[in-house]
Protein backbone atom coordinates (compact mmCIF):
# COMPACT_ATOMS: atom_id res chain seq x y z
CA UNK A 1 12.22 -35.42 30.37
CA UNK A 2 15.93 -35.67 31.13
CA UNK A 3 15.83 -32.51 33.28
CA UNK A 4 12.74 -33.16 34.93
CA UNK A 5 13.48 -36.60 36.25
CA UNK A 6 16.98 -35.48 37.14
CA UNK A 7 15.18 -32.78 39.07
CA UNK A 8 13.25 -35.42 40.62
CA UNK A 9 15.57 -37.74 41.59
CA UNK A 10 17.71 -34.46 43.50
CA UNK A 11 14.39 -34.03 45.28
CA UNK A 12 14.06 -37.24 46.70
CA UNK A 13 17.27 -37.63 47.54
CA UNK A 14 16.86 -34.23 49.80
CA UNK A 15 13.63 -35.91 51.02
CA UNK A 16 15.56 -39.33 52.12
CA UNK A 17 18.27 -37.64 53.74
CA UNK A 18 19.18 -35.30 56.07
CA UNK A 19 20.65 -32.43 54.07
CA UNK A 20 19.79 -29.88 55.80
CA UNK A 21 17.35 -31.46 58.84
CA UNK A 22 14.94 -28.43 59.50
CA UNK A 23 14.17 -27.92 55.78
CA UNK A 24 14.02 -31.63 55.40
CA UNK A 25 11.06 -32.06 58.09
CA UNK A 26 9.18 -29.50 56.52
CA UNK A 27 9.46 -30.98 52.69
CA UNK A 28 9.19 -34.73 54.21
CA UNK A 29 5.24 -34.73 54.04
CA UNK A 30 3.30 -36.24 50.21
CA UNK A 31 1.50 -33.09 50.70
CA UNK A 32 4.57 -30.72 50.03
CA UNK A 33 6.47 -33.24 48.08
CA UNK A 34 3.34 -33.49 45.64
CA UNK A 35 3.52 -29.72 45.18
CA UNK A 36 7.24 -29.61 44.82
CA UNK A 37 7.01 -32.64 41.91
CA UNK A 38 4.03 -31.07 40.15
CA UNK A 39 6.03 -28.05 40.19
CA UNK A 40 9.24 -29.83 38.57
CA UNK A 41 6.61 -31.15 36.16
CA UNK A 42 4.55 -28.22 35.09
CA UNK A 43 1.32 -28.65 37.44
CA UNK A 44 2.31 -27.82 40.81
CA UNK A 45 -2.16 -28.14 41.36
CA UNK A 46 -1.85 -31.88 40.37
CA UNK A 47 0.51 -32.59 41.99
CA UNK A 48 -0.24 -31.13 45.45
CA UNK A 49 -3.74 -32.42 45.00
CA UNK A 50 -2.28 -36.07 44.30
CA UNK A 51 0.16 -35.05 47.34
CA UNK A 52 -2.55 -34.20 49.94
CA UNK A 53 -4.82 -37.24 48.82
CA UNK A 54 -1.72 -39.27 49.88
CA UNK A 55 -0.89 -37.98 52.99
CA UNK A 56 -4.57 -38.25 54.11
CA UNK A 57 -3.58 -42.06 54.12
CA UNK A 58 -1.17 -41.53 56.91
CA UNK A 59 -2.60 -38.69 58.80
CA UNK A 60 -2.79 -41.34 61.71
CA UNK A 61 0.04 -42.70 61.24
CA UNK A 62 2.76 -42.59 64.64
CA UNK A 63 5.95 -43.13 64.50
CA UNK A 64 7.68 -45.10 67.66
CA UNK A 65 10.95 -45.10 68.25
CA UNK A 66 12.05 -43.78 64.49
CA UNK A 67 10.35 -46.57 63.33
CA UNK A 68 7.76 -45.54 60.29
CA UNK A 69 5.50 -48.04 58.75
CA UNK A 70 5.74 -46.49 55.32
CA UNK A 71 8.56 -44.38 53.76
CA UNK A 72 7.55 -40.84 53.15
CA UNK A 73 10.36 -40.35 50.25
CA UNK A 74 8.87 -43.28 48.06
CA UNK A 75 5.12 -42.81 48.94
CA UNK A 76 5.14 -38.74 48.31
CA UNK A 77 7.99 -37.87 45.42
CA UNK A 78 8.02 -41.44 43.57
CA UNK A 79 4.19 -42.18 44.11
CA UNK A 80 3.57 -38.66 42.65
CA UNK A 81 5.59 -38.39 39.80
CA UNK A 82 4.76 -42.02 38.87
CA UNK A 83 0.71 -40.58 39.04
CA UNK A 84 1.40 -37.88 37.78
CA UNK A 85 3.65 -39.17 33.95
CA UNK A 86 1.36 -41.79 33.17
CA UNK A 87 -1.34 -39.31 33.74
CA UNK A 88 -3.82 -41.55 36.77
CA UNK A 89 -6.21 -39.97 39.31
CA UNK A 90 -4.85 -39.25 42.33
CA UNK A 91 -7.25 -42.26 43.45
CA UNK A 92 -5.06 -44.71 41.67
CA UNK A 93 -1.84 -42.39 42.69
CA UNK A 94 -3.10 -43.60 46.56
CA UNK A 95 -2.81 -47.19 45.70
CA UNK A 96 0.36 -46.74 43.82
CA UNK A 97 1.95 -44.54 46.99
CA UNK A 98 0.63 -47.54 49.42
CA UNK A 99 2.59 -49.87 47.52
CA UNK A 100 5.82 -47.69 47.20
CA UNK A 101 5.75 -46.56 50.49
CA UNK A 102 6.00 -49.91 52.04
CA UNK A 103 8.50 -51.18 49.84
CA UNK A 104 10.86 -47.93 50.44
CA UNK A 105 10.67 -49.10 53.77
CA UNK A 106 13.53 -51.42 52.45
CA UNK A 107 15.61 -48.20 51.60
CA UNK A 108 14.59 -46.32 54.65
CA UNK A 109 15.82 -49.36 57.17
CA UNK A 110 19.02 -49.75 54.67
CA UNK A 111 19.92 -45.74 55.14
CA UNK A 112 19.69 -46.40 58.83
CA UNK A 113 21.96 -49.84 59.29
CA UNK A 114 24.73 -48.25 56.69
CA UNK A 115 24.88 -44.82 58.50
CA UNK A 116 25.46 -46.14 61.49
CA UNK A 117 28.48 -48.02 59.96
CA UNK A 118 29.57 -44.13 59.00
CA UNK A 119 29.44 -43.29 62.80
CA UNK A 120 31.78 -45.80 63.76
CA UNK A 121 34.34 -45.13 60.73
CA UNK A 122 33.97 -41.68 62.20
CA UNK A 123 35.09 -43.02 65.96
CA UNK A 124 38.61 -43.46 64.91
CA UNK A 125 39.10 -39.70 64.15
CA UNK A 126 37.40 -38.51 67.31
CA UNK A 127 40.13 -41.07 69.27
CA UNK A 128 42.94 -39.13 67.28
CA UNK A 129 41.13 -35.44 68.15
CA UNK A 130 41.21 -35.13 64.08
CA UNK A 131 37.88 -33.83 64.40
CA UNK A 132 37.89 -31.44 60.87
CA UNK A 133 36.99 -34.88 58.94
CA UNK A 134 33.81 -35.73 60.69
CA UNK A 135 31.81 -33.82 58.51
CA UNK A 136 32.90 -36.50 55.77
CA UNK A 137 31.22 -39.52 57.94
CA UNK A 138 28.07 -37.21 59.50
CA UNK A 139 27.28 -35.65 56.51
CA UNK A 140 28.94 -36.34 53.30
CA UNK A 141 28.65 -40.53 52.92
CA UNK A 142 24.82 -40.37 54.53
CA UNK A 143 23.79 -38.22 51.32
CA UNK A 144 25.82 -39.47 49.00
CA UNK A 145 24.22 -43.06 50.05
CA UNK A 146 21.03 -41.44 50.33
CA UNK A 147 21.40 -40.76 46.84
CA UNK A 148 21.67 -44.28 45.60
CA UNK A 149 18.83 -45.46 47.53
CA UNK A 150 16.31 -42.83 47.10
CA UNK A 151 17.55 -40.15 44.52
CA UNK A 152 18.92 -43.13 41.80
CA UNK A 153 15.55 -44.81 42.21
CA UNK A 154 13.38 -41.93 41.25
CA UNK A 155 15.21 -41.06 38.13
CA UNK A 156 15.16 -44.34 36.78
CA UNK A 157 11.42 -44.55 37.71
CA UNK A 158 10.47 -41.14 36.11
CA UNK A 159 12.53 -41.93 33.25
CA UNK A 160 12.27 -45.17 32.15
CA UNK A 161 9.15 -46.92 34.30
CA UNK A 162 6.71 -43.90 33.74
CA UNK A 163 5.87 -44.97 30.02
CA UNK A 164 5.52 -48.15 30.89
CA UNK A 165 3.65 -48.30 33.66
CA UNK A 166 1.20 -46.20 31.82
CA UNK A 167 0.87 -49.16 29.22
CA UNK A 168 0.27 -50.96 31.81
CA UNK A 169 -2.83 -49.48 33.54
CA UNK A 170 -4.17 -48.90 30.15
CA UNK A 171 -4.25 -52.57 29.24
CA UNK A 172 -6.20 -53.52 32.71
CA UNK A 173 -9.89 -54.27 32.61
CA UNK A 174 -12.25 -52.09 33.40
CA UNK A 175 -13.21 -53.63 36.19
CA UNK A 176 -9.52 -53.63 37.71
CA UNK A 177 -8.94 -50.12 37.07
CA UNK A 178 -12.84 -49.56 38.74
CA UNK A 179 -11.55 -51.60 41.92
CA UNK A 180 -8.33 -49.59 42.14
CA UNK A 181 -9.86 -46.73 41.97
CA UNK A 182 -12.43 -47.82 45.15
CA UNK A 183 -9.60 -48.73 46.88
CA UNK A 184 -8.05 -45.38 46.26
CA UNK A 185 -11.01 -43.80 47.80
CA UNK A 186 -11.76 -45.48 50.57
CA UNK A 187 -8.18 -45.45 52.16
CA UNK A 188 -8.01 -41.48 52.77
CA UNK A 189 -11.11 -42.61 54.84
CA UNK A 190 -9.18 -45.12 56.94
CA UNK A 191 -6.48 -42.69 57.55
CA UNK A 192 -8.25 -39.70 58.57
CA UNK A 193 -10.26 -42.87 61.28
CA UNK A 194 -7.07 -43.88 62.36
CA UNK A 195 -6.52 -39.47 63.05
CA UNK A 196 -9.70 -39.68 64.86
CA UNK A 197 -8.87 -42.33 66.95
CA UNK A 198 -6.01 -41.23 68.18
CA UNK A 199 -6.44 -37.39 68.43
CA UNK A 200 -10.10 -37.34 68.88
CA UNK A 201 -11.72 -34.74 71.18
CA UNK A 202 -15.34 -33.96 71.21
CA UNK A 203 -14.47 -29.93 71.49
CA UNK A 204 -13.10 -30.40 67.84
CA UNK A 205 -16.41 -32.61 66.47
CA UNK A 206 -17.68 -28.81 65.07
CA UNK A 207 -14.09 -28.73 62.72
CA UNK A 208 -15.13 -32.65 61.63
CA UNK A 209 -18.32 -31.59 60.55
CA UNK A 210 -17.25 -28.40 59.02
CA UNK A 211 -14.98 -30.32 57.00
CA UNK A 212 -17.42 -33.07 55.65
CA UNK A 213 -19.59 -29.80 54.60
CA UNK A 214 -17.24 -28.54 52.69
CA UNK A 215 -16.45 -31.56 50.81
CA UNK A 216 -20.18 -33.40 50.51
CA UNK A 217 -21.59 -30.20 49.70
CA UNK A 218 -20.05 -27.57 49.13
CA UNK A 219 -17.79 -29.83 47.00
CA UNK A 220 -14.56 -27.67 47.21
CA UNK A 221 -11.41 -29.75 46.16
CA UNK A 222 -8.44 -31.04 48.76
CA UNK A 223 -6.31 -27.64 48.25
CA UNK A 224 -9.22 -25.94 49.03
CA UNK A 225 -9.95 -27.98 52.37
CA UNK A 226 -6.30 -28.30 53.74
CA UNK A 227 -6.24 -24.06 52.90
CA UNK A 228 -9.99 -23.85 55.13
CA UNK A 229 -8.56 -26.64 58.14
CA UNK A 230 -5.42 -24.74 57.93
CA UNK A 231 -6.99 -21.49 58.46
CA UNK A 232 -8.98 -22.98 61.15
CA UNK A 233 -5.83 -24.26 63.06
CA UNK A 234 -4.21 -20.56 62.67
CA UNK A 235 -7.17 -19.03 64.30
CA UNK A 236 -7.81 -21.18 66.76
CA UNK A 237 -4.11 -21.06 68.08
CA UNK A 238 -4.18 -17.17 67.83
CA UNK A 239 -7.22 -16.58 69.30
CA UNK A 240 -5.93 -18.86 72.36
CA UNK A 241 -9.35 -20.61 72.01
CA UNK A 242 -6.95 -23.65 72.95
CA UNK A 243 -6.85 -22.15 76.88
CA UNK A 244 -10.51 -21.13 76.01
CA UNK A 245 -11.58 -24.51 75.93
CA UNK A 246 -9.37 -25.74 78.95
CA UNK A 247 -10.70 -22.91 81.36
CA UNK A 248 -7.60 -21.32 81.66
């Protein structure tokens, strides 16, 4: 278990940092961190299933200005692993993400008022034309920090809190463990709204109702829909249906 939350923690430390950016906004969604913690943990299925019931949650989410209102890193690795170690549903693993997400927004806003201390250490050797150190300010110190903040916290989560927290949720009433798992359902729901509202075109109401097909009766899983909706995307940007639709 050593390994494994070690593995972890490196993982969300690449996920809370900017290692190497264009990797970094690919991994940065529950969806692919799920996967990528299932995978550290045996079940790579779980744990992109627990992944994309997550980052249903936040599929309207916008960010303005930088400014999230949850932090991806603590909502998709932590959440996940968390779900996944003391063995919950992936309805209870939304609940738990909710609740880490916001409160990594305490790391997230941290990483952001510390690095910009880095970039004015980093002033004094652009003044003196010593620019072979700047790499230490732009690059090394934001990681390094990003592993105290984001990477230090998942280990000790995975290793220590997992066991616990599984105690916990066993010792609940029924009737707490029945509300949390209503919860869990019903905010995927408010997420993919929030989508609608803000995306929402009637020439993609046929995609909507393919989707709710697929799930209320054909009752394929999540992989299976994000594989079907991703498919769908991929052919309709191929086909140019896109300039179809516009009269182009």
């Amino acid at each position: 278990m050593f390994v494994q939350a070690l593995l972890i923690g490196v993982l969300a430390t690449l996920c809370g940092s900017v290692f190497l950016e264009l990797w970094v906004w690919v991994m940065r969604n529950p969806i692919i961190e799920g996967a990528l913690v299932g995978l550290i943990l045996g079940d790579w299925m779980t744990g992109a299933t627990i992944g994309a019931t997550i980052q249903l949650i936040y599929m309207g989410q916008i960010t303005v200005g930088g400014i999230s209102s949850f932090d991806k890193c603590y909502a998709g690795v932590i959440a996940t692993a968390v779900t996944m170690l003391s063995h919950q549903t992936p309805e209870v693993g939304v609940t738990i993400a909710v609740t880490l997400g916001t409160i990594g927004l305490l790391a997230s806003n941290l990483t952001m008022t510390v690095n910009a201390v880095f970039v004015h250490m980093a002033d004094k050797y652009i003044e003196t034309g010593e620019t072979k150190r700047l790499w230490i300010y732009n690059w090394l110190l934001p990681n390094l920090f990003a592993g105290v903040v984001y990477g230090l916290p998942a280990f000790i989560v995975c290793y220590f809190g997992a066991g616990a927290f599984e105690s916990f949720m066993a010792s609940l009433p029924a009737f707490i463990s029945n509300a949390l798992t209503v919860v869990g359902s019903i905010l995927p729901a408010l997420g993919i709204g929030m989508m609608f509202k803000a995306v929402y075109k009637q020439k993609f109401l046929a995609f909507a109702i393919i989707g709710f097909v697929l799930i209320a009766y054909l009752h394929l899983d999540i992989i299976a829909c994000t594989l079907v909706g991703g498919a769908a995307a991929l052919l309709y940007w191929t086909l140019g249906l896109d300039k179809l639709t516009e009269g182009e």
